[in-house]
N, C-alpha and C. Protein backbone atom coordinates (compact mmCIF):
# COMPACT_ATOMS: atom_id res chain seq x y z
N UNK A 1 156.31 111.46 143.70
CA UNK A 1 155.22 112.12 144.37
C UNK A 1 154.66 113.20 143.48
N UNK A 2 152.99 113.28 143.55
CA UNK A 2 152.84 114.25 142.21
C UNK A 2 152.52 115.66 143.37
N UNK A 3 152.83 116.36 142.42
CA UNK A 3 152.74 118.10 143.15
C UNK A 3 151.07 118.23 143.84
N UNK A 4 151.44 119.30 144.31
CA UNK A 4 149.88 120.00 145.05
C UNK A 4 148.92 119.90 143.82
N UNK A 5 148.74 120.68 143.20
CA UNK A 5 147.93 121.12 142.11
C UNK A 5 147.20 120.02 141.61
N UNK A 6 148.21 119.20 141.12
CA UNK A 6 147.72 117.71 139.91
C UNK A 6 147.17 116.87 140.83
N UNK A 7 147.17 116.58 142.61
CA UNK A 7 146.88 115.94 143.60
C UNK A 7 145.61 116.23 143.94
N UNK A 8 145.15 117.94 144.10
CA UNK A 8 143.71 118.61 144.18
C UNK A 8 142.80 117.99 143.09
N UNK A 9 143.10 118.27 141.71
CA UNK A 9 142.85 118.11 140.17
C UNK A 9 142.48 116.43 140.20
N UNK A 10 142.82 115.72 140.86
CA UNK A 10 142.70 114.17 140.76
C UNK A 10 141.67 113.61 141.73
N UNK A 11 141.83 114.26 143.40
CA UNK A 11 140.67 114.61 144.22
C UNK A 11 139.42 114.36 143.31
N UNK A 12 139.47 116.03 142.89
CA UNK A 12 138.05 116.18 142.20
C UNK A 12 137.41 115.54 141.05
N UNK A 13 137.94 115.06 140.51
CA UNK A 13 138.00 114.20 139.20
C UNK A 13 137.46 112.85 140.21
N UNK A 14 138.05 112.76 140.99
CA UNK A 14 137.62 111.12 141.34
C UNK A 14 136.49 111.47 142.53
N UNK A 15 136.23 112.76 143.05
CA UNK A 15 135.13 112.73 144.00
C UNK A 15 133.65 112.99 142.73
N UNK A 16 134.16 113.52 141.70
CA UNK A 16 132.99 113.74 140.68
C UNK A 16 132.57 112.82 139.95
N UNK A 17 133.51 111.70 139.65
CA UNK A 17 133.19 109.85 139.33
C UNK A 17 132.54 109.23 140.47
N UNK A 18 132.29 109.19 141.76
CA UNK A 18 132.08 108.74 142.37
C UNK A 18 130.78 109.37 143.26
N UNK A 19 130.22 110.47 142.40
CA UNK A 19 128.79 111.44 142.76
C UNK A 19 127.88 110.96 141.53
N UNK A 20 126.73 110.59 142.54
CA UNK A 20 125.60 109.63 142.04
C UNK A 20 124.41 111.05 141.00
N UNK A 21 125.01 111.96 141.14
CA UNK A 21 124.62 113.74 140.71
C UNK A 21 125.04 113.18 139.10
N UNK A 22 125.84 113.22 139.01
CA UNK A 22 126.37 112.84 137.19
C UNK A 22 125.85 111.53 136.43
N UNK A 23 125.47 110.61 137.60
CA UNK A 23 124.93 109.24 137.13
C UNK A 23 123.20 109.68 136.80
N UNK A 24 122.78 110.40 137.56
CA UNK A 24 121.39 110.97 137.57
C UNK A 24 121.13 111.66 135.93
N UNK A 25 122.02 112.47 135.69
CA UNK A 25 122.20 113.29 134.68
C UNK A 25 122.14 112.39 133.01
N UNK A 26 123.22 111.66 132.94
CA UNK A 26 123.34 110.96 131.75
C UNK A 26 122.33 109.86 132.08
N UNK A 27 121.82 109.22 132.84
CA UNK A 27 120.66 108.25 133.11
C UNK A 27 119.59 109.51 132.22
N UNK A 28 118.67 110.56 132.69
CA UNK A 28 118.12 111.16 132.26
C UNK A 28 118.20 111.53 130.60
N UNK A 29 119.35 111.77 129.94
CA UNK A 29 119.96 112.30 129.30
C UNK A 29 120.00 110.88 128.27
N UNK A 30 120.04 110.03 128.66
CA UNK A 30 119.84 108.59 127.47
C UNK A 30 118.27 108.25 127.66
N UNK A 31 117.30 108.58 128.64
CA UNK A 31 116.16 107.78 128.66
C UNK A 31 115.06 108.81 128.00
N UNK A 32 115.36 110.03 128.03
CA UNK A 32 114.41 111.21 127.41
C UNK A 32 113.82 110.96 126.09
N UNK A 33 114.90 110.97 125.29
CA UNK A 33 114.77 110.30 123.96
C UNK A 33 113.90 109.13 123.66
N UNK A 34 113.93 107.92 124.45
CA UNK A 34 113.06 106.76 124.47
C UNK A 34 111.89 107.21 124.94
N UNK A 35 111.64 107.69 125.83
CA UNK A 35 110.71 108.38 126.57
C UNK A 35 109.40 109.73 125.52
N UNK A 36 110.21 110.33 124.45
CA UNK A 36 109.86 110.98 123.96
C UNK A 36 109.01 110.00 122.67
N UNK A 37 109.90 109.14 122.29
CA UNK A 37 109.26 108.33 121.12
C UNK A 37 108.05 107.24 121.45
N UNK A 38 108.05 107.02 123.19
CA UNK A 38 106.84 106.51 123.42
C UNK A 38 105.93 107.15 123.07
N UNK A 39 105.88 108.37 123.92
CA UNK A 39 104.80 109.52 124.17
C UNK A 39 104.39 109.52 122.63
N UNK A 40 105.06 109.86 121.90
CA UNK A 40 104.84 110.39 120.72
C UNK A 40 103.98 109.31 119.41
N UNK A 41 104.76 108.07 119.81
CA UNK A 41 104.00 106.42 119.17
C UNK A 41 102.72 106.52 119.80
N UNK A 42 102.46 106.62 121.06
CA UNK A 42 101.47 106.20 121.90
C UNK A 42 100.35 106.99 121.39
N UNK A 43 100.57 108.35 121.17
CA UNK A 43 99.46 109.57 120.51
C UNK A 43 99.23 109.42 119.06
N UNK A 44 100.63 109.33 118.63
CA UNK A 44 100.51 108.84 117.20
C UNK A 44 99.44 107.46 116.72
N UNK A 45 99.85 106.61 117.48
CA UNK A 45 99.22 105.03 116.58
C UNK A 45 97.43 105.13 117.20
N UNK A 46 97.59 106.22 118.11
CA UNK A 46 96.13 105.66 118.68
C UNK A 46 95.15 106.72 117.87
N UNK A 47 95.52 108.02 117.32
CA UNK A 47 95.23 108.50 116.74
C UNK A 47 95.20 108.33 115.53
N UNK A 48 95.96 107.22 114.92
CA UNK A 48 95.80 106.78 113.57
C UNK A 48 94.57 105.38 113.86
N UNK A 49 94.33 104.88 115.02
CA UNK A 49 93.22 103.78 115.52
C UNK A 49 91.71 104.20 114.95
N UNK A 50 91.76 105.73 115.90
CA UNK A 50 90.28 106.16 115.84
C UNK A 50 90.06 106.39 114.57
N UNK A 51 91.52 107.29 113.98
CA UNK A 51 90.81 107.72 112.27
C UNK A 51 90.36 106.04 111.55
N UNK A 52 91.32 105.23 111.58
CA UNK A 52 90.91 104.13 110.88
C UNK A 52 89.16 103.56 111.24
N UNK A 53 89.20 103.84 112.41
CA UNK A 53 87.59 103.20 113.11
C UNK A 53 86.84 103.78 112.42
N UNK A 54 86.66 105.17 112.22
CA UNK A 54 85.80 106.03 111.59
C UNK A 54 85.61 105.98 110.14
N UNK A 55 86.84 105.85 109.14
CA UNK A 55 86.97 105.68 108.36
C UNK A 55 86.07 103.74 107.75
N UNK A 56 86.45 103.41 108.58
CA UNK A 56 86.12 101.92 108.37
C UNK A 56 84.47 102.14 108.49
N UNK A 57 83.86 103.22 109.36
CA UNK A 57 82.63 102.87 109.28
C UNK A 57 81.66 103.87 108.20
N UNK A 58 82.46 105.02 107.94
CA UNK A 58 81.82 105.60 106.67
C UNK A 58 81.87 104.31 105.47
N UNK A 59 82.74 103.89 105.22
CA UNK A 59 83.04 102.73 103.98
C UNK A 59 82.10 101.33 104.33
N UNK A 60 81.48 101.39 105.49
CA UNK A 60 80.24 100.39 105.69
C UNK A 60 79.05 101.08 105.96
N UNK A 61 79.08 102.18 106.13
CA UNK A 61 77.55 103.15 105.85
C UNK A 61 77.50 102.97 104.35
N UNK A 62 78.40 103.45 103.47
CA UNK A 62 78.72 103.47 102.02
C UNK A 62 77.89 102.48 101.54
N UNK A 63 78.47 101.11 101.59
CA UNK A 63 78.06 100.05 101.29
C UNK A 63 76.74 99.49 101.32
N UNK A 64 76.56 99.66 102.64
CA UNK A 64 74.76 99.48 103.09
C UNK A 64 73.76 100.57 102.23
N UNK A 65 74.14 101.87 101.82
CA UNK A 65 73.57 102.68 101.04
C UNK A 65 73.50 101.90 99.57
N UNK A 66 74.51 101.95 99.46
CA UNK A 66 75.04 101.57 97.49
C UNK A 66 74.22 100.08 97.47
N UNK A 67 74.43 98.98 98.25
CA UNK A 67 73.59 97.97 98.30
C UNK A 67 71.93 98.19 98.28
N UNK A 68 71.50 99.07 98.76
CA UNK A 68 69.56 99.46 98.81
C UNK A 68 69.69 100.07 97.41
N UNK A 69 70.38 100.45 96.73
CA UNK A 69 70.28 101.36 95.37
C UNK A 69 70.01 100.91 94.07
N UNK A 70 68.79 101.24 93.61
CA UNK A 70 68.81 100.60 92.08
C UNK A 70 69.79 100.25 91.39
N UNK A 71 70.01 99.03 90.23
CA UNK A 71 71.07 99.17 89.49
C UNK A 71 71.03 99.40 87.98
N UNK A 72 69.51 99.91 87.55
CA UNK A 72 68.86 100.46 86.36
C UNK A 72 69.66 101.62 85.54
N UNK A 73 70.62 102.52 86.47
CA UNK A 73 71.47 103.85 85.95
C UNK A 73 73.27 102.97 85.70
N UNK A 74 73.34 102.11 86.45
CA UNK A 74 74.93 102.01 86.75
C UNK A 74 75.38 101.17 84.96
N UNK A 75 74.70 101.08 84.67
CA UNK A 75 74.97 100.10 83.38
C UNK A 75 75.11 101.22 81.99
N UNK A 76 74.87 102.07 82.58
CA UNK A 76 75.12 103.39 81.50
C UNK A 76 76.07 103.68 81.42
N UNK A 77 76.92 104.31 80.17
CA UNK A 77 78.08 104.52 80.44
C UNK A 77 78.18 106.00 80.22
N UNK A 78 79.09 107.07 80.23
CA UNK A 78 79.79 108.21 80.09
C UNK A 78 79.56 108.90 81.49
N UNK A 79 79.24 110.00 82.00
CA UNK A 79 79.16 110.99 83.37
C UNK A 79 78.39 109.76 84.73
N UNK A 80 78.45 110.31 85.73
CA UNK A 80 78.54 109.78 86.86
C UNK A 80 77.46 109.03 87.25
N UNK A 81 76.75 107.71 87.04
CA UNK A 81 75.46 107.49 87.67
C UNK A 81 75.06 108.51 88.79
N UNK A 82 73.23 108.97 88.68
CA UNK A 82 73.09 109.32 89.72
C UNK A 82 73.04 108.33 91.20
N UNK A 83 73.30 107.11 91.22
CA UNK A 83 73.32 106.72 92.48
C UNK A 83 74.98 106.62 92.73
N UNK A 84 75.59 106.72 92.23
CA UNK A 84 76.94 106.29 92.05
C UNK A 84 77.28 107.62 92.87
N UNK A 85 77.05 108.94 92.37
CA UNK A 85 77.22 110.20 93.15
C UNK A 85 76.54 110.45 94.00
N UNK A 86 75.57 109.83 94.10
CA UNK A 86 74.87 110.17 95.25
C UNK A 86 75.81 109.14 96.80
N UNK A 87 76.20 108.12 96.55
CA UNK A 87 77.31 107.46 97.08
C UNK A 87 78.24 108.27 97.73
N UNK A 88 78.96 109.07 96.53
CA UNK A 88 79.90 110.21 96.81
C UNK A 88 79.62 111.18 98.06
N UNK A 89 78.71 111.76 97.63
CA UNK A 89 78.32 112.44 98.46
C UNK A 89 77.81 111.88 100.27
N UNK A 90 77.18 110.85 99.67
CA UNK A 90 77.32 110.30 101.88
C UNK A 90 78.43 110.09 102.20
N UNK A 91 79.15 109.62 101.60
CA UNK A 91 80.98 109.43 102.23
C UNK A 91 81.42 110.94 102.00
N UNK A 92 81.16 112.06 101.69
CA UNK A 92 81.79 113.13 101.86
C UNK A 92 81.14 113.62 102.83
N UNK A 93 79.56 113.60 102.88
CA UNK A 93 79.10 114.13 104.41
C UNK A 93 79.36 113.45 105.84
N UNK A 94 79.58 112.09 105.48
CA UNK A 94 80.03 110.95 106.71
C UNK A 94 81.11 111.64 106.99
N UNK A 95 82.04 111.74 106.35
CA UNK A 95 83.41 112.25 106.72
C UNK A 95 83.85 114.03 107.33
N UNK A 96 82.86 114.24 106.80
CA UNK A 96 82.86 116.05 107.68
C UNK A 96 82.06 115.41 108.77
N UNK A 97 80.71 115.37 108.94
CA UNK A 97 80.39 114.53 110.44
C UNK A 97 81.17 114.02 111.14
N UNK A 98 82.09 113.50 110.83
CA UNK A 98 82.96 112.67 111.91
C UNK A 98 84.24 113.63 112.08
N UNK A 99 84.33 114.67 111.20
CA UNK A 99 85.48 116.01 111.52
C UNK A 99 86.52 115.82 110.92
N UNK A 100 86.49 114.80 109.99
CA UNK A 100 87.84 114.75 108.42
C UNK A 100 87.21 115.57 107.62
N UNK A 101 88.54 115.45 107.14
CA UNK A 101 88.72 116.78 105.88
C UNK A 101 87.96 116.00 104.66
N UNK A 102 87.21 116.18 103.80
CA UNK A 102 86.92 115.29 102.63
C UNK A 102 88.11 115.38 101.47
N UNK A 103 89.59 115.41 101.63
CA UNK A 103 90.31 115.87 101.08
C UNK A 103 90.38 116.07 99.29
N UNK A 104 89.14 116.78 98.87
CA UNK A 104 88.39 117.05 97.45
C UNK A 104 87.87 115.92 96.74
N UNK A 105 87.43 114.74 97.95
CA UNK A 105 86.48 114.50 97.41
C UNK A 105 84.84 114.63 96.57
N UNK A 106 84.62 115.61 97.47
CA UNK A 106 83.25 116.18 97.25
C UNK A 106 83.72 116.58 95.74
N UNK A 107 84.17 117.29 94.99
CA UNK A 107 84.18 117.86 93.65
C UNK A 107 84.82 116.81 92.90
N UNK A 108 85.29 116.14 92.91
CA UNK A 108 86.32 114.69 92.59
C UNK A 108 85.59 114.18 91.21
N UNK A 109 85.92 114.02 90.11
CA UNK A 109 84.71 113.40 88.78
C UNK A 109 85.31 111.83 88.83
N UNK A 110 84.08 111.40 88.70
CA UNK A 110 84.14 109.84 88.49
C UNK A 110 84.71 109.35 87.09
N UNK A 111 85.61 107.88 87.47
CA UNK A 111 86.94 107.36 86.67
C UNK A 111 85.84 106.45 86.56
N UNK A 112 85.55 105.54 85.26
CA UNK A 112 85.12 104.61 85.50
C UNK A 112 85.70 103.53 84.78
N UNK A 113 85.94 102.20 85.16
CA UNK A 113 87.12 101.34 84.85
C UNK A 113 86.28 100.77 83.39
N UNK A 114 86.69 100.50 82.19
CA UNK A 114 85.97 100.41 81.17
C UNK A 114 85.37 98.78 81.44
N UNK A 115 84.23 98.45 80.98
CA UNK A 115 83.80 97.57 81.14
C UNK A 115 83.47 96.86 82.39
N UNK A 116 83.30 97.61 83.35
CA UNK A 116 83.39 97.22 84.71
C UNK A 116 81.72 98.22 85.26
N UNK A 117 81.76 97.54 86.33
CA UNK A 117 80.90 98.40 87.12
C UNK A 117 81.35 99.15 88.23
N UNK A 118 82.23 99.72 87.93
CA UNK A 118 83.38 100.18 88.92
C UNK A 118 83.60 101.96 88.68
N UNK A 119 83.46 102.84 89.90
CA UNK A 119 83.86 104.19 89.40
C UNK A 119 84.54 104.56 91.03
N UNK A 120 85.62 105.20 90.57
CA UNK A 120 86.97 105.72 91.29
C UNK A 120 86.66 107.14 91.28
N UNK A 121 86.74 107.81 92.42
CA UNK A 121 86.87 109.35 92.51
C UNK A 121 88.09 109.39 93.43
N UNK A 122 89.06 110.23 92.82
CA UNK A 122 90.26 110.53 93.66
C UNK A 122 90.21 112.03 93.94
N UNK A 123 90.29 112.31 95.23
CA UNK A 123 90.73 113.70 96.07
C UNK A 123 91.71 115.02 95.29
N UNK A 124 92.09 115.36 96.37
CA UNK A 124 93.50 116.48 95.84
C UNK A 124 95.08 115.62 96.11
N UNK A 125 94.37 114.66 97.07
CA UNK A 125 95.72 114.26 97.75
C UNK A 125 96.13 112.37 96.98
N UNK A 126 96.57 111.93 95.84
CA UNK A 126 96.63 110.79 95.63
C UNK A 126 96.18 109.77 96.33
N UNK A 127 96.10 109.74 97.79
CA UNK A 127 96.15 108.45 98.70
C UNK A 127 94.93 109.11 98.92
N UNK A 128 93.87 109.75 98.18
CA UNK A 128 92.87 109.89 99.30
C UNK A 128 91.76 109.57 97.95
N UNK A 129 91.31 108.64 97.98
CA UNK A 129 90.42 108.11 97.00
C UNK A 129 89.15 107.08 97.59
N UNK A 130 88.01 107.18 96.61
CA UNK A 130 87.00 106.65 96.89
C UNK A 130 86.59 105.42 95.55
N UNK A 131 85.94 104.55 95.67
CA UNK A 131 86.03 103.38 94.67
C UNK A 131 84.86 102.23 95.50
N UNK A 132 83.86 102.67 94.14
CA UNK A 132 82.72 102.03 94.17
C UNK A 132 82.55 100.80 92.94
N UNK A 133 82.40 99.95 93.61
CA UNK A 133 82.34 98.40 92.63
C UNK A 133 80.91 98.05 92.96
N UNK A 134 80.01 98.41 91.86
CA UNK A 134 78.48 97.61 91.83
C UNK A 134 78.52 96.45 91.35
N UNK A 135 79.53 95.90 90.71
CA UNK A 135 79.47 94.31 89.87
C UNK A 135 80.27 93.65 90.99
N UNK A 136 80.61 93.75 92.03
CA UNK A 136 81.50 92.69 92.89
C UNK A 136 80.66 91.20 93.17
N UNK A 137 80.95 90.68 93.14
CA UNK A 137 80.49 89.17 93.49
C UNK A 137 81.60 88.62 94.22
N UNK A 138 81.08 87.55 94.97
CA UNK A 138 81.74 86.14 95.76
C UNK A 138 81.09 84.81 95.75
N UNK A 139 81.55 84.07 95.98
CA UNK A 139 80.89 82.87 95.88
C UNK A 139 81.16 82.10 97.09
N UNK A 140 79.93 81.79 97.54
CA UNK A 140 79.35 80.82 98.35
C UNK A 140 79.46 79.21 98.40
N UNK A 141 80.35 78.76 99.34
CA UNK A 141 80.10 76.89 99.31
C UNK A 141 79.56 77.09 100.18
N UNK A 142 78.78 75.89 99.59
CA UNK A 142 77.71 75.34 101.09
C UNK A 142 77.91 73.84 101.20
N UNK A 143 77.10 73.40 102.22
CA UNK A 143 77.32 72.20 102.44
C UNK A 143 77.21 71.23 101.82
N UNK A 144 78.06 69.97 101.51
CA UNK A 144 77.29 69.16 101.35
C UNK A 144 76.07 68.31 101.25
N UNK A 145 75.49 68.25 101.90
CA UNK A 145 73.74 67.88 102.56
C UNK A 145 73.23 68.67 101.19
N UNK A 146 72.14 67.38 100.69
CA UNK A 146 70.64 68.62 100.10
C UNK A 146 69.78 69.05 100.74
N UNK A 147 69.48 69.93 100.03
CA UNK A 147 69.72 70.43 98.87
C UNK A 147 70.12 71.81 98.43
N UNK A 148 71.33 71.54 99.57
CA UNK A 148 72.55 72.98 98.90
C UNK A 148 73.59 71.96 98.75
N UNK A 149 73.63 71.66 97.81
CA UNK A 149 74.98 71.21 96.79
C UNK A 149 75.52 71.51 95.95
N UNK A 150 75.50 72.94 95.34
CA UNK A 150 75.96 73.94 94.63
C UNK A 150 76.34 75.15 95.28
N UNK A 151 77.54 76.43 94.54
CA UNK A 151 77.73 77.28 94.91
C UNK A 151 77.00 78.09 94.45
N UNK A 152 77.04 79.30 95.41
CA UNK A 152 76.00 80.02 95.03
C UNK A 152 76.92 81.57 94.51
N UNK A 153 76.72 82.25 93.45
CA UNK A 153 77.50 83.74 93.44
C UNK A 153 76.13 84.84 94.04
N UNK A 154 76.83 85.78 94.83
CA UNK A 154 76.24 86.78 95.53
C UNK A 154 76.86 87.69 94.76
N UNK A 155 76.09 88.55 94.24
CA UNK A 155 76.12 89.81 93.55
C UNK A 155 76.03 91.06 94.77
N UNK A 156 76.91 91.77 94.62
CA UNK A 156 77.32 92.58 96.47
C UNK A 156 77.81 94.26 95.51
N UNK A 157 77.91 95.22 96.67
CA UNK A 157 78.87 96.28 96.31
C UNK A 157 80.26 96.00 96.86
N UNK A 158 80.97 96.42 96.75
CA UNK A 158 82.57 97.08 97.42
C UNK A 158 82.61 98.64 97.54
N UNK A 159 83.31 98.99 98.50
CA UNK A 159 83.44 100.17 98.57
C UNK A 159 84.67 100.48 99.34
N UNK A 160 85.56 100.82 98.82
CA UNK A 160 86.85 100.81 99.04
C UNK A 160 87.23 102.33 99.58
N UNK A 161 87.76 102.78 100.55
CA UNK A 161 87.60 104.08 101.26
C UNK A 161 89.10 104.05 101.77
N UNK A 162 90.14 105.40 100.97
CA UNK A 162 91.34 105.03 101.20
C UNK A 162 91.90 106.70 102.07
N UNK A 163 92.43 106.92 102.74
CA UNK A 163 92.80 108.40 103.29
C UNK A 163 94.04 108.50 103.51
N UNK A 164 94.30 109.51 103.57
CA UNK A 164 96.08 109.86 103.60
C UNK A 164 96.12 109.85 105.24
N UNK A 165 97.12 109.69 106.07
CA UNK A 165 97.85 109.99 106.87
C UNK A 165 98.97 110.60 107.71
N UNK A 166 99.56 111.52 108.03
CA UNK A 166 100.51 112.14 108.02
C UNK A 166 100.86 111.67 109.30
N UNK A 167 102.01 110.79 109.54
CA UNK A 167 102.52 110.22 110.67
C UNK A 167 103.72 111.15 110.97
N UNK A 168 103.19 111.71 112.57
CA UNK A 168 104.12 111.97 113.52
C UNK A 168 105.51 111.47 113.98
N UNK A 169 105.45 109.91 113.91
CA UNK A 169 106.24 109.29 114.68
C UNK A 169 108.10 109.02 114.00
N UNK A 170 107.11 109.58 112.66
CA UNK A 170 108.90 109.69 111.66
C UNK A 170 109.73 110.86 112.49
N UNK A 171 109.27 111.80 112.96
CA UNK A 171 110.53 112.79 113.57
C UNK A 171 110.97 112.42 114.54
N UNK A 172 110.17 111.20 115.23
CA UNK A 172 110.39 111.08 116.88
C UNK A 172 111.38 109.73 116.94
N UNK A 173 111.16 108.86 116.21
CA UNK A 173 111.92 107.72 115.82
C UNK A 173 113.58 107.93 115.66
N UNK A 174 113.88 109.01 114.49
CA UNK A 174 114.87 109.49 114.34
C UNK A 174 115.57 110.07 115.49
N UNK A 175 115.12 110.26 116.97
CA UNK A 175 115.99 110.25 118.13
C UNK A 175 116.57 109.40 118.07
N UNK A 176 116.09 108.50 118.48
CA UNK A 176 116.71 106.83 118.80
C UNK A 176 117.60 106.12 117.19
N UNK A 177 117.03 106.42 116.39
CA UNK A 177 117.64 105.37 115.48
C UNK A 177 117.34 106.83 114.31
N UNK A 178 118.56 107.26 114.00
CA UNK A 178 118.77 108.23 112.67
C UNK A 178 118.55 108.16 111.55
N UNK A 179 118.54 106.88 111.22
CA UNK A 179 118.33 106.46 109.55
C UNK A 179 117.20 105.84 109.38
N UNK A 180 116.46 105.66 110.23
CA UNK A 180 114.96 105.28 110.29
C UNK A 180 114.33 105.89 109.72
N UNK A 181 113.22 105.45 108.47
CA UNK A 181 112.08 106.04 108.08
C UNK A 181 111.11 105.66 108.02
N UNK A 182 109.67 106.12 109.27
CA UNK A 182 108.84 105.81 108.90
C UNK A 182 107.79 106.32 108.07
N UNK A 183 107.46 105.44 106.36
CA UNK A 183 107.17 106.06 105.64
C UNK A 183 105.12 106.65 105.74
N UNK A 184 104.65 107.65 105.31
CA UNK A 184 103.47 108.03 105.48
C UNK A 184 102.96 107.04 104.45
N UNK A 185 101.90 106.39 104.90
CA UNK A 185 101.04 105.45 104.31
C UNK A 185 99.48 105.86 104.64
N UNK A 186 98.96 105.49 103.46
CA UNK A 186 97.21 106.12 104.02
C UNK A 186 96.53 104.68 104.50
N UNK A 187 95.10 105.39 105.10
CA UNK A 187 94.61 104.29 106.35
C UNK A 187 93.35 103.96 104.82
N UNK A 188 93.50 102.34 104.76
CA UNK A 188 92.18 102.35 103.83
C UNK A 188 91.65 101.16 104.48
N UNK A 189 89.96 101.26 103.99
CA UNK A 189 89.26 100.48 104.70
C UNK A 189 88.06 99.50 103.51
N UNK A 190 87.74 98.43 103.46
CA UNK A 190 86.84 98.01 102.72
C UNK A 190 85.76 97.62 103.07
N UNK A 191 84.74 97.37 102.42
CA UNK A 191 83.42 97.12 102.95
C UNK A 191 82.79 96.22 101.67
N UNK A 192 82.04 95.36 102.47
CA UNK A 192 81.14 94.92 101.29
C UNK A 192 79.87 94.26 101.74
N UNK A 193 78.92 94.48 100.89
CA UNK A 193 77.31 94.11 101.37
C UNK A 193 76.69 93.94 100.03
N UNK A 194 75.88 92.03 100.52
CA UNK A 194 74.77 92.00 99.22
C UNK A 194 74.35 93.15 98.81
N UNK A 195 73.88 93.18 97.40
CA UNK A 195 72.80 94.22 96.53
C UNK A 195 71.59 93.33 96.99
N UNK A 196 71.20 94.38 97.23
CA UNK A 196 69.39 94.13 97.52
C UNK A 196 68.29 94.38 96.34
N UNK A 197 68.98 95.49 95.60
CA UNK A 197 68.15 95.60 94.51
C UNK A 197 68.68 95.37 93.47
């Protein structure tokens, strides 16, 4: 027979296993965490949605500009075509309009790929770069039937529009799963439209 004491002590132990008060507690206490990394994905990815939307449509304003633009300067080589910067500059004002940072783009000097019709301006931040291709082409099949029975090459811009990101969801992840990393990747967007001129 066990004594008074260890008999009370066993009581309570088994009336406190059997109170739905402690089940409430660790239920709470495992679901917070999941709960937190929704909230936090849910703000996170949708907020990385809109930037991409926005982003995607400065880099097709871009395009539609750079496409209406003479191509009489771009064939020059050394400092920045003036349409080439002038490029620059609507994707740096597109992007304060829409309430991004132009992360130094605006002062950024044009890279230009040798022999190419191609000039790169990169930011302060590596992942945050701009890249204008006046020589892009694609080519066109057409149908069989005449008399389109040849391909055709379309002479187009590119405009490649790349931004950094700083994802939230790496601290929140690490509740649930510790060794998880989700790594920061920037949001980039492309565009491309015949040259008109």
């Amino acid at each position: 027979m066990l004594s008074s004491p260890v008999t009370s002590v066993m009581r309570r132990l088994n009336a406190l296993l059997r109170s739905t008060e402690a089940a409430e507690l660790i239920e709470f206490a495992v679901s917070l965490p999941l709960l937190v990394v929704f909230m936090v994905g849910i703000f996170d990815f949708s907020s990385a949605f809109i930037l991409k939307q926005k982003i995607a449509h400065v880099a097709s304003e871009a395009a539609r500009v750079a496409a209406n633009q003479p191509m009489s300067d771009v064939a020059s080589t050394g400092s920045c075509p003036v349409t080439i910067c002038a490029i620059r500059d609507i994707v740096n004002k597109a992007l304060t309009n829409n309430g991004i940072t132009d992360c130094g783009l605006a002062s950024a000097t044009a890279v230009n790929a040798l022999g190419t019709l191609s000039w790169t301006f990169t930011g302060s931040d590596p992942n945050c770069f701009l890249t204008i291709d006046r020589g892009y082409h694609y080519d066109v099949t057409t149908l069989p039937n005449p008399p389109f029975q040849s391909n055709y090459r379309i002479e187009a811009t590119k405009v490649t529009l790349s931004y950094p990101y700083q994802w939230s969801f790496n601290r929140a992840i690490t509740l649930v799963i510790p060794s998880a990393n989700y790594a920061n990747s920037p949001i980039q967007s492309v565009a491309v439209m015949q040259n008109l001129n």
